[in-house]
PDB file of N, CA and C in Angstrom:
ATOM      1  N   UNK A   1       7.485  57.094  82.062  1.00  0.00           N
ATOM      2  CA  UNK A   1       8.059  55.814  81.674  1.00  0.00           C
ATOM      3  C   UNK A   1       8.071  55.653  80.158  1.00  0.00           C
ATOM      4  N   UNK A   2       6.646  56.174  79.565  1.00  0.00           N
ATOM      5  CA  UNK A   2       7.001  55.999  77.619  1.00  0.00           C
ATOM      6  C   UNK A   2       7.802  56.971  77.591  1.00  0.00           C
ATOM      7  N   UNK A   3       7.932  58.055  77.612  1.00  0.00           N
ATOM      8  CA  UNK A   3       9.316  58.746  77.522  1.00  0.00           C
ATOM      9  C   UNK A   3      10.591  58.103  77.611  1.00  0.00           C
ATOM     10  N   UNK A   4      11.034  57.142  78.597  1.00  0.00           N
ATOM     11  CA  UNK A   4      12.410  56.700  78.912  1.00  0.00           C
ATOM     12  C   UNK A   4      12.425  55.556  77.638  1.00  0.00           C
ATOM     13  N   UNK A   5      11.242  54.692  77.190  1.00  0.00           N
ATOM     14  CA  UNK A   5      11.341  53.899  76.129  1.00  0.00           C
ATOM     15  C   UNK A   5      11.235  54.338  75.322  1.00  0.00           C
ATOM     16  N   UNK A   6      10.791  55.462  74.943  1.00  0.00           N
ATOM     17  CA  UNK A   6      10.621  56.011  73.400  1.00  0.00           C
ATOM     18  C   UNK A   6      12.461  56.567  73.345  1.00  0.00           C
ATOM     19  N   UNK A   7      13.017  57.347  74.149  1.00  0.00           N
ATOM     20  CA  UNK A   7      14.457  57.781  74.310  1.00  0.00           C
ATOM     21  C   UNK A   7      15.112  56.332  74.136  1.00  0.00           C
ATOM     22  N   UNK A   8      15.165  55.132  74.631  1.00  0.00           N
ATOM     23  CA  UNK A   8      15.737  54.303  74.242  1.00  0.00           C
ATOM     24  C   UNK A   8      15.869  54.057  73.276  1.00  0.00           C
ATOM     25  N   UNK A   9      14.586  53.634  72.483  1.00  0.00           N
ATOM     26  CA  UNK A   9      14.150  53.325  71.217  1.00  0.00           C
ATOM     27  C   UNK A   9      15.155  53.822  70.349  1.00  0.00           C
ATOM     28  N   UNK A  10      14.504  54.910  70.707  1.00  0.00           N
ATOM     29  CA  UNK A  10      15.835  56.313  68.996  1.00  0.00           C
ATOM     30  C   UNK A  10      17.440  55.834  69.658  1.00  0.00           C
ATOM     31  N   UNK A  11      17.758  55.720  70.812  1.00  0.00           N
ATOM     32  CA  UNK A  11      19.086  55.671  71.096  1.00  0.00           C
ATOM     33  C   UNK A  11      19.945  54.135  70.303  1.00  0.00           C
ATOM     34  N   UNK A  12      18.917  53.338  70.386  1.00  0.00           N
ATOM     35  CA  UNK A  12      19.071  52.124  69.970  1.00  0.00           C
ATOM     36  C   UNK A  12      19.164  51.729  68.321  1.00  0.00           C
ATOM     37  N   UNK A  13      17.853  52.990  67.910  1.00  0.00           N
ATOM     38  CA  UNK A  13      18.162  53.102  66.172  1.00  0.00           C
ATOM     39  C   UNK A  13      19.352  54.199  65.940  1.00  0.00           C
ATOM     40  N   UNK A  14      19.391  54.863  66.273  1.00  0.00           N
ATOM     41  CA  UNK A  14      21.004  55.191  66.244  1.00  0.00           C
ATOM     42  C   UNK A  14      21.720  54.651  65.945  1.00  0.00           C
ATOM     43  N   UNK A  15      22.210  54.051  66.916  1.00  0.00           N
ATOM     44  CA  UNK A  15      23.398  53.009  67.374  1.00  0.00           C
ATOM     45  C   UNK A  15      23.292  52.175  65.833  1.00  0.00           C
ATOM     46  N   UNK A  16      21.948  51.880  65.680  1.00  0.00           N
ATOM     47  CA  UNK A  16      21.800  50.445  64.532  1.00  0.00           C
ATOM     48  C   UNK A  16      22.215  51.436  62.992  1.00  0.00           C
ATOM     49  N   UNK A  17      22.858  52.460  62.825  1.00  0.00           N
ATOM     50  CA  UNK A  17      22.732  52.970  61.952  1.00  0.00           C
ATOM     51  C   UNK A  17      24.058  52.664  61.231  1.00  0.00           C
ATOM     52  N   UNK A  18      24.304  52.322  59.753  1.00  0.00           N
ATOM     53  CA  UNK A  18      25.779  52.291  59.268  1.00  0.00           C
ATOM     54  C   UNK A  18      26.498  53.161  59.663  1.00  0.00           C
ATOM     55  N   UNK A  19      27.800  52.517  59.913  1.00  0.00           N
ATOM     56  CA  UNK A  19      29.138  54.170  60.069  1.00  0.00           C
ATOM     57  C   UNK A  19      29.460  53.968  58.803  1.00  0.00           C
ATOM     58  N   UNK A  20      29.811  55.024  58.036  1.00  0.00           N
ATOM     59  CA  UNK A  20      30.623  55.496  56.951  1.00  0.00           C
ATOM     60  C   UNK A  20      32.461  54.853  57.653  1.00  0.00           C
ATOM     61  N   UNK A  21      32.777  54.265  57.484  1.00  0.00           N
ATOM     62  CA  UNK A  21      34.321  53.858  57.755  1.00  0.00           C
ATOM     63  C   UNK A  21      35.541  54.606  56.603  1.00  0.00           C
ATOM     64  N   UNK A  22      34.885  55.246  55.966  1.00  0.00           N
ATOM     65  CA  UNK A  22      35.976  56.096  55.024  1.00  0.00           C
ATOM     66  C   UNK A  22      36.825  56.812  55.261  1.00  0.00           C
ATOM     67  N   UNK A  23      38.358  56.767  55.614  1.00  0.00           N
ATOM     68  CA  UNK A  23      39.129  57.255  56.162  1.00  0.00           C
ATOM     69  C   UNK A  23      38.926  58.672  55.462  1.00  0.00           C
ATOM     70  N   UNK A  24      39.956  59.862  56.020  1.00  0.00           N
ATOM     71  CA  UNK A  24      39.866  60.902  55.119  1.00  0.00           C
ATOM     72  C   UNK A  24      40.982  60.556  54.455  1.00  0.00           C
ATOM     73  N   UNK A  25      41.519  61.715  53.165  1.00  0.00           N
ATOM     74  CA  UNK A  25      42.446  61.385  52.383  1.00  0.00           C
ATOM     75  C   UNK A  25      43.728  61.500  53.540  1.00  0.00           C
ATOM     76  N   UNK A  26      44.833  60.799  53.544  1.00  0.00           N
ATOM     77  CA  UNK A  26      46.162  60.964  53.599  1.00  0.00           C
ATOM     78  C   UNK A  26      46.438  62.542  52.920  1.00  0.00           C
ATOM     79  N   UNK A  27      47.524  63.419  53.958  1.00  0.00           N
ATOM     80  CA  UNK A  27      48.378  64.326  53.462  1.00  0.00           C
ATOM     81  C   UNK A  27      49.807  63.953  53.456  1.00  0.00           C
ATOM     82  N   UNK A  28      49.676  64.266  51.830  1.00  0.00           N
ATOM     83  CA  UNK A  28      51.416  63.824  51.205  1.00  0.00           C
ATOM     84  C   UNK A  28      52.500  64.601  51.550  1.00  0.00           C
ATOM     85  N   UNK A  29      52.100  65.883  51.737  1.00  0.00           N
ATOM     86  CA  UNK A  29      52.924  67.324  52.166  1.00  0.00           C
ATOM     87  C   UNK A  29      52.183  68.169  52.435  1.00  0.00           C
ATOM     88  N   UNK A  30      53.054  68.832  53.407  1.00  0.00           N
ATOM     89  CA  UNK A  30      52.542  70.128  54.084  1.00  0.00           C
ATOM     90  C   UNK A  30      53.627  70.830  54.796  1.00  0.00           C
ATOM     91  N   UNK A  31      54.052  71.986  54.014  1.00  0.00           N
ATOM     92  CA  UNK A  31      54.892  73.037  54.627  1.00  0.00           C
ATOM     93  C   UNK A  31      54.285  74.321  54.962  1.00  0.00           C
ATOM     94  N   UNK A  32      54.846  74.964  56.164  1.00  0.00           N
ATOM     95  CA  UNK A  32      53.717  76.417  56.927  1.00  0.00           C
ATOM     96  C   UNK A  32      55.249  77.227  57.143  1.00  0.00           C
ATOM     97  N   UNK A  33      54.991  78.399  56.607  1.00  0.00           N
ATOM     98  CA  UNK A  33      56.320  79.264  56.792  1.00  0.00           C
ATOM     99  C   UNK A  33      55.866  80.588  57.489  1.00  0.00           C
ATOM    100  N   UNK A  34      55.682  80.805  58.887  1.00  0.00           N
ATOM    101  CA  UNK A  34      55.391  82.544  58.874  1.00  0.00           C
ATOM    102  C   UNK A  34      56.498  83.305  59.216  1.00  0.00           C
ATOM    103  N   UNK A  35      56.371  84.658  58.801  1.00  0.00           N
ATOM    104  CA  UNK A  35      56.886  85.514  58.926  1.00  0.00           C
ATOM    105  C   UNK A  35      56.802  86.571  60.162  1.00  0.00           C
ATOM    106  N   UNK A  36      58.252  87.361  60.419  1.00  0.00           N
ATOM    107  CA  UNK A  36      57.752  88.388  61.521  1.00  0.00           C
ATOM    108  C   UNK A  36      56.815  89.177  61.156  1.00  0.00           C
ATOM    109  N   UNK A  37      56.821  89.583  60.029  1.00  0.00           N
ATOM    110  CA  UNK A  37      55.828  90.939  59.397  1.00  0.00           C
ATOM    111  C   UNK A  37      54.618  90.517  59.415  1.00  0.00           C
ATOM    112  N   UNK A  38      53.928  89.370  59.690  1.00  0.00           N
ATOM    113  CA  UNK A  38      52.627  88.970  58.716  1.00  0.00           C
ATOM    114  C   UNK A  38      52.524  87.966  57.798  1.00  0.00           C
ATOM    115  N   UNK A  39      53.735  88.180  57.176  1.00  0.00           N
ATOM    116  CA  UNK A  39      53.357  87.410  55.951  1.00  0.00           C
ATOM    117  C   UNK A  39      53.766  85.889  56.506  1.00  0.00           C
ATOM    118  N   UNK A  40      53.399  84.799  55.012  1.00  0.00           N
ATOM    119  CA  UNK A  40      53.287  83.642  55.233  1.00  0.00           C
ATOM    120  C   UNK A  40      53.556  82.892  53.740  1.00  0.00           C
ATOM    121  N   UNK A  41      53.418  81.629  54.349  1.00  0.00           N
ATOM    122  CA  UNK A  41      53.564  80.551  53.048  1.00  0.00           C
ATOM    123  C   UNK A  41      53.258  79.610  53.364  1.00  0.00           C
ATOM    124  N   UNK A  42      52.068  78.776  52.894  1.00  0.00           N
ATOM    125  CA  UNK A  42      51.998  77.393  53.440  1.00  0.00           C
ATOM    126  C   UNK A  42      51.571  76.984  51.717  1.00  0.00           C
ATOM    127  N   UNK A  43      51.576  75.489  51.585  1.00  0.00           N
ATOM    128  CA  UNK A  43      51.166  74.777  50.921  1.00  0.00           C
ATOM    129  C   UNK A  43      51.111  72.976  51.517  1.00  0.00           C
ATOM    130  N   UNK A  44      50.567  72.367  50.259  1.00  0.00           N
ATOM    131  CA  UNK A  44      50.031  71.066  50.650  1.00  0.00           C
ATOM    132  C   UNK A  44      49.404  70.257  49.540  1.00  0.00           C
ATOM    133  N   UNK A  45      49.804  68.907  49.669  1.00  0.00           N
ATOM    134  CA  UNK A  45      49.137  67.867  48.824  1.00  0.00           C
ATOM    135  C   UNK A  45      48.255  66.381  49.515  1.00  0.00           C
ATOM    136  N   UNK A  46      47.244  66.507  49.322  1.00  0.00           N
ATOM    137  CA  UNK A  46      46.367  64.934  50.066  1.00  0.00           C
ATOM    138  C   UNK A  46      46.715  64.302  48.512  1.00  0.00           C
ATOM    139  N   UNK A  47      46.445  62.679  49.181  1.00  0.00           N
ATOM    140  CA  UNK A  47      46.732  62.041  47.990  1.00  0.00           C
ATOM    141  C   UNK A  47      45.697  61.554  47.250  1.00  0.00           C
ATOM    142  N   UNK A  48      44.102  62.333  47.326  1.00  0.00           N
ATOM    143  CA  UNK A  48      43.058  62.533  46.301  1.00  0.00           C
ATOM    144  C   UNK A  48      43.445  63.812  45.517  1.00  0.00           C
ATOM    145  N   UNK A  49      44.003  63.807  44.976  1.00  0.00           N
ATOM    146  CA  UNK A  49      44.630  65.634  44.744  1.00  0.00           C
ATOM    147  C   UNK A  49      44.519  66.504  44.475  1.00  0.00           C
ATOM    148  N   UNK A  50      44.514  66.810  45.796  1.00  0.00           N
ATOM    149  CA  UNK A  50      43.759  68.546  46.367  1.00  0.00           C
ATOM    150  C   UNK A  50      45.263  68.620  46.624  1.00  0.00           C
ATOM    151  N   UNK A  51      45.432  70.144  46.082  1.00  0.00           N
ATOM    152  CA  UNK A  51      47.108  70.886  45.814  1.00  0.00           C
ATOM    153  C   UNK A  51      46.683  71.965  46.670  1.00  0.00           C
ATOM    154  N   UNK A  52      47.420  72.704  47.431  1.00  0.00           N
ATOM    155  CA  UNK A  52      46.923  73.843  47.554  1.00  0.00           C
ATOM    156  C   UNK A  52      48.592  74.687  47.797  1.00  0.00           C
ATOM    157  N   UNK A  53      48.661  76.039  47.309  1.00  0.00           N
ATOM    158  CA  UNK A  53      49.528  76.945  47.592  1.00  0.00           C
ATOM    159  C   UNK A  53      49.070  78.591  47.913  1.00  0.00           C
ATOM    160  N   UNK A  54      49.581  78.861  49.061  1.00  0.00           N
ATOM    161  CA  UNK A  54      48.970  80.324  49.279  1.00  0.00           C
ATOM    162  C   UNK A  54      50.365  81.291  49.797  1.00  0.00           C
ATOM    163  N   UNK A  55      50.754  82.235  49.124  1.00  0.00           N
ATOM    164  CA  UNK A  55      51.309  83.516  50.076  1.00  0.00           C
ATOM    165  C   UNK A  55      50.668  84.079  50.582  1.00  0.00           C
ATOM    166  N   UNK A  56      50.908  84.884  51.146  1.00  0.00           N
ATOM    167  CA  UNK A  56      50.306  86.140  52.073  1.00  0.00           C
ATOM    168  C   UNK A  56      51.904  87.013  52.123  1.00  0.00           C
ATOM    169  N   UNK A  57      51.489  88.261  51.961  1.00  0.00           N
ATOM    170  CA  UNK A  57      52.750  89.495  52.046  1.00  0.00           C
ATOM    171  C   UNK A  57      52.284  90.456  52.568  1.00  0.00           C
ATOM    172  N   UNK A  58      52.564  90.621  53.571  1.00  0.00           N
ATOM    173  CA  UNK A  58      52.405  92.540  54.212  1.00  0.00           C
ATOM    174  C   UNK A  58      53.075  93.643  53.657  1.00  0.00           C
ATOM    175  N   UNK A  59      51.943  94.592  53.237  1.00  0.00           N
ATOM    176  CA  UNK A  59      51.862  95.773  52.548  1.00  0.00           C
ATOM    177  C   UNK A  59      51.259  96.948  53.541  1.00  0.00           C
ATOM    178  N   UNK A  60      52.001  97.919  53.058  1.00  0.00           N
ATOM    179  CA  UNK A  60      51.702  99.366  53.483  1.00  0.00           C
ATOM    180  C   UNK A  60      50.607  99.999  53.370  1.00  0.00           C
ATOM    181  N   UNK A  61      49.525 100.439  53.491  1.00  0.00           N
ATOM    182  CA  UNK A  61      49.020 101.498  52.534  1.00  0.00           C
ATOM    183  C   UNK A  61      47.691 102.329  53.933  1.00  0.00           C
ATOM    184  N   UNK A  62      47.301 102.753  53.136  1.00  0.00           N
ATOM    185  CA  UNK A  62      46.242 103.846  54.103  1.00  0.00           C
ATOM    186  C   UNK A  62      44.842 103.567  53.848  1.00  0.00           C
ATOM    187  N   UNK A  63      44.140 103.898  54.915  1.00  0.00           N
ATOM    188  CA  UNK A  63      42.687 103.511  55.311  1.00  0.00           C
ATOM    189  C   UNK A  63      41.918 104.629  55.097  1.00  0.00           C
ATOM    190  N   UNK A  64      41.060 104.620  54.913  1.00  0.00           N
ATOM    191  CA  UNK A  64      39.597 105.778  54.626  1.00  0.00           C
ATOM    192  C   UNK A  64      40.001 107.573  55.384  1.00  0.00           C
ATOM    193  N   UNK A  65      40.978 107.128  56.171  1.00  0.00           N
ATOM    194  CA  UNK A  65      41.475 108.651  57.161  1.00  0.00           C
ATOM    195  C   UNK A  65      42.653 108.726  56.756  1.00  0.00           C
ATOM    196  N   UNK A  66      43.452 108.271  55.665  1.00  0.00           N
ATOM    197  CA  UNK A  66      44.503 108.499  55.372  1.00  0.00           C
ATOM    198  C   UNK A  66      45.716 108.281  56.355  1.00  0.00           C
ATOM    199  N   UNK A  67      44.778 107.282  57.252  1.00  0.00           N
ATOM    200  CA  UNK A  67      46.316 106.567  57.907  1.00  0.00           C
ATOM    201  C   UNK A  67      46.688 105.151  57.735  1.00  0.00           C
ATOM    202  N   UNK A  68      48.306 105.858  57.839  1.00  0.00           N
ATOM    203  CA  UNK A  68      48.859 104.203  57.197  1.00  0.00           C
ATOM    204  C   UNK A  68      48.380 102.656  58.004  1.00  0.00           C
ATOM    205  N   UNK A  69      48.507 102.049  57.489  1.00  0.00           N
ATOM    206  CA  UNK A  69      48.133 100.401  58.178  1.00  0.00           C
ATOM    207  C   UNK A  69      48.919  99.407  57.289  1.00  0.00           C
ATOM    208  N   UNK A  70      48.793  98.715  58.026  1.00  0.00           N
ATOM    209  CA  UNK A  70      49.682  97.332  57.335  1.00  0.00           C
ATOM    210  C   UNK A  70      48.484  95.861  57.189  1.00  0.00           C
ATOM    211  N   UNK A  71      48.344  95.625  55.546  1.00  0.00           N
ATOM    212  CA  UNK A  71      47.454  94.591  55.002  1.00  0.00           C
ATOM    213  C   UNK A  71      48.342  93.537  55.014  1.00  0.00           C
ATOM    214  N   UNK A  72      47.249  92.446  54.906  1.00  0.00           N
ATOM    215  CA  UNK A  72      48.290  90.970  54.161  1.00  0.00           C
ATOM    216  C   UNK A  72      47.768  90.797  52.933  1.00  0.00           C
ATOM    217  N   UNK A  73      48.675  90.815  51.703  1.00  0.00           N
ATOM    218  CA  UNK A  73      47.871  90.743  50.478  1.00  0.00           C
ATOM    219  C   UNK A  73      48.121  89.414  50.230  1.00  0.00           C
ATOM    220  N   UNK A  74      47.165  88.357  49.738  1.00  0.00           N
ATOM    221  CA  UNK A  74      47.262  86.703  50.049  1.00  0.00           C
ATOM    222  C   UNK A  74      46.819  86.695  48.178  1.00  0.00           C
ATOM    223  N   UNK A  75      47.802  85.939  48.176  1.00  0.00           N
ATOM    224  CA  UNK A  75      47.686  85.045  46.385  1.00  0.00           C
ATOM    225  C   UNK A  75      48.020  83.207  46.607  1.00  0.00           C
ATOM    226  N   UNK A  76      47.147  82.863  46.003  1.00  0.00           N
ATOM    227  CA  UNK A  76      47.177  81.224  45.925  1.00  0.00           C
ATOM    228  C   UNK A  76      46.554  80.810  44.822  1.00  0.00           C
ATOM    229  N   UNK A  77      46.243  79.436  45.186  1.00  0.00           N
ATOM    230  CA  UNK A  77      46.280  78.163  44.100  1.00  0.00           C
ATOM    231  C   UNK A  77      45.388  77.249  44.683  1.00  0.00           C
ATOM    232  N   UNK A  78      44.587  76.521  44.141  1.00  0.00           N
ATOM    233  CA  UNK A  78      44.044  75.447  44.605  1.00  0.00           C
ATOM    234  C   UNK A  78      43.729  74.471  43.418  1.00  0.00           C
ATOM    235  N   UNK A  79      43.726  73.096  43.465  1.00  0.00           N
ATOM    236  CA  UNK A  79      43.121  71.807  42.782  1.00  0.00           C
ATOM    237  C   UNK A  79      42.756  71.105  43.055  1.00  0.00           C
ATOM    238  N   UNK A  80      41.194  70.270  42.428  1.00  0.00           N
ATOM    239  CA  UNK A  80      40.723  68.967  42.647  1.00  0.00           C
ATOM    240  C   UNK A  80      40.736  68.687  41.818  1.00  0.00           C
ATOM    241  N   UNK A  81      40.269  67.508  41.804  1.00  0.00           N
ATOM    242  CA  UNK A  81      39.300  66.781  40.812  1.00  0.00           C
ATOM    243  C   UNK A  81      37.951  66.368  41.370  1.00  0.00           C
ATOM    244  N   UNK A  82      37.295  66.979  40.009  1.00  0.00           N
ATOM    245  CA  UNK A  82      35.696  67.307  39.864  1.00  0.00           C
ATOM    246  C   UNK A  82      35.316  65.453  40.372  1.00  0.00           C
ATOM    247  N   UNK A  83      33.720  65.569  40.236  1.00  0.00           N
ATOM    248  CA  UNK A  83      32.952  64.543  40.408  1.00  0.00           C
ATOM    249  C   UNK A  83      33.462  63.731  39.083  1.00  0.00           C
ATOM    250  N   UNK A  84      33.757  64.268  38.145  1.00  0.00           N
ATOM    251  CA  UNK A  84      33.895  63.350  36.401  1.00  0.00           C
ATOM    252  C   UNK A  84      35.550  63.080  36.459  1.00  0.00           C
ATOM    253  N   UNK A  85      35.681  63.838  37.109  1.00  0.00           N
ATOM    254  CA  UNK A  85      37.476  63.019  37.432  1.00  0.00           C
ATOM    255  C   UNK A  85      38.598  64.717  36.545  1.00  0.00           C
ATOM    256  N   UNK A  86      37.764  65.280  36.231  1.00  0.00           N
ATOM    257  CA  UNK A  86      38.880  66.502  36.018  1.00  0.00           C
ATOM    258  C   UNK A  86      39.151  67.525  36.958  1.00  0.00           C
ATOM    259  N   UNK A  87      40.700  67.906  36.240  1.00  0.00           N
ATOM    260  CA  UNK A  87      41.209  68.862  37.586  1.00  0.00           C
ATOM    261  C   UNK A  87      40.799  70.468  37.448  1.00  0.00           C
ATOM    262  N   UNK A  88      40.250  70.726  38.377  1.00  0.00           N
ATOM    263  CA  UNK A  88      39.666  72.172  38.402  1.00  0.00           C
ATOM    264  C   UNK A  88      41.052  72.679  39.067  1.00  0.00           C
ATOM    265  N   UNK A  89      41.556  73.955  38.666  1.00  0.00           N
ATOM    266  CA  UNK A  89      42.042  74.929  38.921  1.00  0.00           C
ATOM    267  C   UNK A  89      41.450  76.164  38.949  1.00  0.00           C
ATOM    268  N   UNK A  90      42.143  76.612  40.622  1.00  0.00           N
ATOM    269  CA  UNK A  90      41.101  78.189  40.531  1.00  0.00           C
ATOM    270  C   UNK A  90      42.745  78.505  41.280  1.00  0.00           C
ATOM    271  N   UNK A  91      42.742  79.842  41.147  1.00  0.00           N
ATOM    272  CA  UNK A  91      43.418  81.326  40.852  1.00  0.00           C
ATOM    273  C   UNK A  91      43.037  82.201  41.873  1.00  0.00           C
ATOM    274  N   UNK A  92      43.885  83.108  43.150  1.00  0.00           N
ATOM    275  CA  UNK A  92      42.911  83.768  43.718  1.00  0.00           C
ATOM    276  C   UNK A  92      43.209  85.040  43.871  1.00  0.00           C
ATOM    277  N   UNK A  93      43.480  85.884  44.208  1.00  0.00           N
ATOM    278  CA  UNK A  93      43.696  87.019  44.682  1.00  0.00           C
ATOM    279  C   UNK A  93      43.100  87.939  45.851  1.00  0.00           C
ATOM    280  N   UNK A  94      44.155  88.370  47.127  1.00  0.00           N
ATOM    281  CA  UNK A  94      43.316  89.059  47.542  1.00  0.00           C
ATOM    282  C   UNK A  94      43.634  90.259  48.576  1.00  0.00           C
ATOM    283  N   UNK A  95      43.225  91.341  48.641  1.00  0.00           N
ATOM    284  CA  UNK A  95      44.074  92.782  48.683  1.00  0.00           C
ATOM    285  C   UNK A  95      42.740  93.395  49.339  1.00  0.00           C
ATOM    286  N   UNK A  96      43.428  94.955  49.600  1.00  0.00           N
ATOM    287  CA  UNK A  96      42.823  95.836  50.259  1.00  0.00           C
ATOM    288  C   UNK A  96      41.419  96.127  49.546  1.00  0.00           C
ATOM    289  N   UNK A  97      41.224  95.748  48.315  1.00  0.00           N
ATOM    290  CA  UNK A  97      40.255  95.825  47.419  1.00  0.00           C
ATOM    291  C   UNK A  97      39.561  94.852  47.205  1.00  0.00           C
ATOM    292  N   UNK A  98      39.254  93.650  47.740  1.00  0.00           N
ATOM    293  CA  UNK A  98      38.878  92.498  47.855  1.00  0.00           C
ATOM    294  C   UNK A  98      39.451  90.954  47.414  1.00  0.00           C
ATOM    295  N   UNK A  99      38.457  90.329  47.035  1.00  0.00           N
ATOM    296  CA  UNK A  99      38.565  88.862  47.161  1.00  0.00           C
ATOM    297  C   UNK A  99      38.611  88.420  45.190  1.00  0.00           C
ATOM    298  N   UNK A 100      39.243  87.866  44.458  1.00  0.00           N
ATOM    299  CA  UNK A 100      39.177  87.804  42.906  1.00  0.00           C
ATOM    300  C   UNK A 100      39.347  86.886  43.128  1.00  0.00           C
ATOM    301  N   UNK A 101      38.686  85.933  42.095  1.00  0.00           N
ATOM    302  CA  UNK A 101      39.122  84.005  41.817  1.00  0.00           C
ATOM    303  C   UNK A 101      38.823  83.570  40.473  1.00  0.00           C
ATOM    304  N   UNK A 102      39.804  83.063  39.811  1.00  0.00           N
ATOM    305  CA  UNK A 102      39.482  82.815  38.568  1.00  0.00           C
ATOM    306  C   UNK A 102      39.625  80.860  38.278  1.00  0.00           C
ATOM    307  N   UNK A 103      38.951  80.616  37.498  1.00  0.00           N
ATOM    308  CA  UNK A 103      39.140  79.284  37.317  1.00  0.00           C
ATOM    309  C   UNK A 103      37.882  78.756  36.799  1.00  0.00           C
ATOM    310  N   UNK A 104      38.020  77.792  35.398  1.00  0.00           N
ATOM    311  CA  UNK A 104      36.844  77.336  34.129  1.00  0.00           C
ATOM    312  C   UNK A 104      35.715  76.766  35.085  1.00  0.00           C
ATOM    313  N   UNK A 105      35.545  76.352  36.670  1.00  0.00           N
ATOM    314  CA  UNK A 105      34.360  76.520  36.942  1.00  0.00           C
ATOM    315  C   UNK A 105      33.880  77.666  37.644  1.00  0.00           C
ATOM    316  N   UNK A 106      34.646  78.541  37.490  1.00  0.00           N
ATOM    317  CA  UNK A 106      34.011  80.240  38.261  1.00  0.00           C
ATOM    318  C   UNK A 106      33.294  81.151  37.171  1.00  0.00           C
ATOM    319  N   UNK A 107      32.173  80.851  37.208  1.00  0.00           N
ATOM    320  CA  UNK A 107      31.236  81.829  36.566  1.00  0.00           C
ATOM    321  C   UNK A 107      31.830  83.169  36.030  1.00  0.00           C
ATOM    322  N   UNK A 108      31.929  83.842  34.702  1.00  0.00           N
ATOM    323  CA  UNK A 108      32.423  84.721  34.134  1.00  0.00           C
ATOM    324  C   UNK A 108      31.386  85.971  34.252  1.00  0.00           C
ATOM    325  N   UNK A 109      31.719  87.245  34.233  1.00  0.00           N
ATOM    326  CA  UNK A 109      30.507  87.780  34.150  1.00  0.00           C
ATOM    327  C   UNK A 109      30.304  88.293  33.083  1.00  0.00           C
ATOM    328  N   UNK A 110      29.511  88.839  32.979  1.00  0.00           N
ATOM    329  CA  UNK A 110      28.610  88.743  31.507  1.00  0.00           C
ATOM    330  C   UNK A 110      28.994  90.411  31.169  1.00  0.00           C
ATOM    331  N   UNK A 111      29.253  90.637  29.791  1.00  0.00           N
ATOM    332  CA  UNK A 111      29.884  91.983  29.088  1.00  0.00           C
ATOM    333  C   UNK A 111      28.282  92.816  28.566  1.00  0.00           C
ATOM    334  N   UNK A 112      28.092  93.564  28.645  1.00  0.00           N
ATOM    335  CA  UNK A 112      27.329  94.683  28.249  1.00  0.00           C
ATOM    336  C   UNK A 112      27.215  94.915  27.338  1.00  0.00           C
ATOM    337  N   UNK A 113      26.964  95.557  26.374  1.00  0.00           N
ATOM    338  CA  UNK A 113      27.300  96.530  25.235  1.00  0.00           C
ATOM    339  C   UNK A 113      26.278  97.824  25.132  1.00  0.00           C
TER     340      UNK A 113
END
């Protein structure tokens, strides 16, 4: 029986807890294009503005046994705005050789000499 009231209890502070009522942002646009091959195109704007643009293209090339295969090599775009209200832009790249992203909050790496 304290079991079924203690389970109430929490069910009841639950319940008593604020909801966040914050809608999410509205999307202003959004176009999705695929292709027979693979490839693609989508992009998009919410109206806190987050931008986003990505290709994707299917490419040829060969795997560790020297047989051919078909990649999607994907390049895009993305933007917010930071917590201070500026717009971050990042840069991406990405291929049979991995994942690259550039943009003034992506850590640079550090040169040698």
């Amino acid at each position: 029986m304290k079991v079924i009231i203690v389970a109430l209890a929490f069910v009841a502070i639950v319940a008593a807890l604020p909801v966040d009522e914050k809608e999410p942002p509205k999307i202003l646009r959004s176009d999705f294009d695929q292709k027979a091959d693979g490839g693609y195109h989508f992009d998009f704007e919410t109206e806190n503005g987050i931008i986003r643009e990505e290709i994707g293209e299917a490419k040829e090339t060969v795997d560790e046994e020297n047989k051919p295969r078909v990649v999607v090599v994907v390049r895009g775009s993305y933007s917010y705005k930071d917590v201070d209200g500026k717009v971050e832009n990042i840069n991406y790249y990405a291929d049979e050789n991995g994942f690259r992203a550039e943009g003034d909050s992506i850590p640079k790496p550090v040169s040698r000499r």
